[in-house]
Protein backbone atom coordinates (compact mmCIF):
# COMPACT_ATOMS: atom_id res chain seq x y z
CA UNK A 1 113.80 254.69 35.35
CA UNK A 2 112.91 255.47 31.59
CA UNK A 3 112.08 258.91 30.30
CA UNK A 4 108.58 260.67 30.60
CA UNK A 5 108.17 260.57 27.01
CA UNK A 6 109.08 256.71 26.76
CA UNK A 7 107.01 255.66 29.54
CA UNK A 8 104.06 257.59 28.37
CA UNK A 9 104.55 255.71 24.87
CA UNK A 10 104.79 251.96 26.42
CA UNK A 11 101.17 252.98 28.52
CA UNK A 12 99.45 254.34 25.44
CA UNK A 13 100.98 250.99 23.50
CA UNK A 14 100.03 249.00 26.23
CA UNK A 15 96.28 250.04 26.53
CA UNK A 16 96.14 249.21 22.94
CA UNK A 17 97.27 245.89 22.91
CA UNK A 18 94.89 244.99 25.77
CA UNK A 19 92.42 245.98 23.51
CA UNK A 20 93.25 244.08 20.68
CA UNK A 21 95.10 241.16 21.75
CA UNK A 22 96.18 238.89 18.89
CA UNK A 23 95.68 234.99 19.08
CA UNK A 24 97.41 232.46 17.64
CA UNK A 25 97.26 231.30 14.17
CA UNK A 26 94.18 229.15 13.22
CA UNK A 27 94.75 225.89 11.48
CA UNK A 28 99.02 225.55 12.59
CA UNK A 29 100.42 223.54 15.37
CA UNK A 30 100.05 226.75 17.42
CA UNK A 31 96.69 226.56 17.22
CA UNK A 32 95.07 227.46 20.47
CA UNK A 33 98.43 227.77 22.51
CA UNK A 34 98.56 230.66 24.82
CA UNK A 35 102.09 232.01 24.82
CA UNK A 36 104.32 234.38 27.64
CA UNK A 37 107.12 236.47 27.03
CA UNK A 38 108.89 239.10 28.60
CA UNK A 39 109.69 242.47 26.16
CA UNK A 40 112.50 244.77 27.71
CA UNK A 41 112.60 248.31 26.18
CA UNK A 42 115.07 250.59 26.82
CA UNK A 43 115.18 254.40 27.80
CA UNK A 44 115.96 255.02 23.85
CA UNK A 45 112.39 253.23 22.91
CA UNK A 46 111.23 253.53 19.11
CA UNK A 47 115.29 254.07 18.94
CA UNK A 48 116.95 251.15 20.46
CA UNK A 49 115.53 247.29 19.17
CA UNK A 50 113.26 246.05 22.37
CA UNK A 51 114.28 243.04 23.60
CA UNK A 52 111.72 239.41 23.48
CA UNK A 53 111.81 236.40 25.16
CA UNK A 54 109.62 233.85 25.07
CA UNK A 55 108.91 232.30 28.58
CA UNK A 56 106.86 229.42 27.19
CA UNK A 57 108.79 226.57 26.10
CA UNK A 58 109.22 226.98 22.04
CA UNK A 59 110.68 224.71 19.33
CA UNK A 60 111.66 226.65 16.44
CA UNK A 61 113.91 226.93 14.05
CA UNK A 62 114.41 230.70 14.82
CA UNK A 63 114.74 230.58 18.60
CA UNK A 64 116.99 229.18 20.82
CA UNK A 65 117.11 226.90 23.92
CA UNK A 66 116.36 229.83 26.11
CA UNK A 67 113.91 231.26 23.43
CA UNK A 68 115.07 234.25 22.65
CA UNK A 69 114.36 236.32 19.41
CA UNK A 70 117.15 237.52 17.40
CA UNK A 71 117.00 240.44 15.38
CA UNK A 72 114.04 242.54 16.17
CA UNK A 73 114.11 246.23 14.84
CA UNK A 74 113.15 249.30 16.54
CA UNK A 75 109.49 249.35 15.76
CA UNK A 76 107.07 252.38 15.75
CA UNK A 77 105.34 251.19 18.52
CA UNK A 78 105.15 247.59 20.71
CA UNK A 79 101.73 246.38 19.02
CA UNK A 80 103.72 246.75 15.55
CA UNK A 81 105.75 243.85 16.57
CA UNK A 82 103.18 241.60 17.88
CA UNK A 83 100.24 242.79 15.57
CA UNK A 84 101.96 243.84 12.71
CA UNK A 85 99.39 242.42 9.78
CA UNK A 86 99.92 241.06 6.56
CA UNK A 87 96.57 240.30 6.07
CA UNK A 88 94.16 243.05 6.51
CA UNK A 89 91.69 241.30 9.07
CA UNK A 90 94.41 239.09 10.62
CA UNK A 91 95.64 239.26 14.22
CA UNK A 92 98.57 237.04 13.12
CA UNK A 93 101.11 239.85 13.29
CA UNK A 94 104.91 239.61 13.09
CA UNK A 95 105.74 237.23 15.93
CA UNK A 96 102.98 235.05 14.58
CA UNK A 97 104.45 235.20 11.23
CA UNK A 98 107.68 234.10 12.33
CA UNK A 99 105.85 231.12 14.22
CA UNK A 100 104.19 229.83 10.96
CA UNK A 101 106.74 230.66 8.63
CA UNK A 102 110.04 229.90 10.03
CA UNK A 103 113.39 230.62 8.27
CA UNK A 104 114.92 226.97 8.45
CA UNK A 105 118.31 228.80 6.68
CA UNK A 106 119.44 230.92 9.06
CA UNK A 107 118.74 228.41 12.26
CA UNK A 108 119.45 229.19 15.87
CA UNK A 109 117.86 225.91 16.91
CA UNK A 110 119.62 223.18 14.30
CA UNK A 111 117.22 220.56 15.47
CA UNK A 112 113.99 222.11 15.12
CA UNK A 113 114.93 223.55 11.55
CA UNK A 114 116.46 220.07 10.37
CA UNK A 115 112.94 218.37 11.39
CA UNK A 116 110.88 221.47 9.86
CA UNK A 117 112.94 220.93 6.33
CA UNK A 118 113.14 217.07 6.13
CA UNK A 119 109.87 215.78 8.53
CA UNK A 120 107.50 218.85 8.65
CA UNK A 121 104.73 216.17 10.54
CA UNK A 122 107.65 215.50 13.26
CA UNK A 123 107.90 219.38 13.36
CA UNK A 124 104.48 219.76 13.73
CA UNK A 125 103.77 217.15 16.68
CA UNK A 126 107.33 218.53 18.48
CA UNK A 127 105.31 221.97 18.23
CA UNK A 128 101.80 220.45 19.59
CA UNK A 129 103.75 218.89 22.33
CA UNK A 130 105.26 222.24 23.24
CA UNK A 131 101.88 224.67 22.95
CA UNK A 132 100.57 225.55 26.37
């Protein structure tokens, strides 16, 4: 069972992201997909890096066959990794970042980086295929 404090945090962060749900990048070959994952955060939360895992099938250079994300910092809060905004109107936040800009030089899935650096149309359709 986590700590007052922590679960107190994940309900505030929780009733914000219901509020502001972020969709998927317009105009990519996510376009329209709806996407689950599962987040695990620990009694240590804002501490201890959370956990993601997508439960939709993904192909992506950055994920593996179970779709797992490597990596992931403690954040301030759980909306700063999914809405985390490099454009000031956009609801493209980190994780859709890392969906339309994948890092095909530090693969976890070889297959889907090869395609995305030598056939980025391939890429594209294997990602269509995949959205939900």
């Amino acid at each position: 069972m986590m700590s007052t404090p922590a679960r107190k945090r994940l309900v505030r962060d929780f009733k914000r992201l219901q509020q502001d749900l972020p969709k998927c990048p317009d105009d990519t070959p996510w376009d329209g997909g709806t996407f689950k994952l599962t987040l695990q955060f620990y009694e240590d939360y804002l501490n201890k890096p959370s956990t993601l895992r997508f439960v939709s099938r993904m192909f992506h250079p950055n994920m593996n066959s179970s779709a797992d994300l490597e990596g992931f910092q403690p954040f301030s809060h759980v909306l700063s990794l999914i809405l985390i905004s490099h454009e000031a109107n956009s609801a493209l936040g980190s994780i859709g970042s890392l969906l339309c800009d994948p890092n095909p030089n530090s693969p976890t899935n070889s297959e889907a980086a090869r395609m995305y650096s030598e056939n980025k149309r391939e890429y594209n359709h294997r990602v269509r295929e995949s959205v939900e």
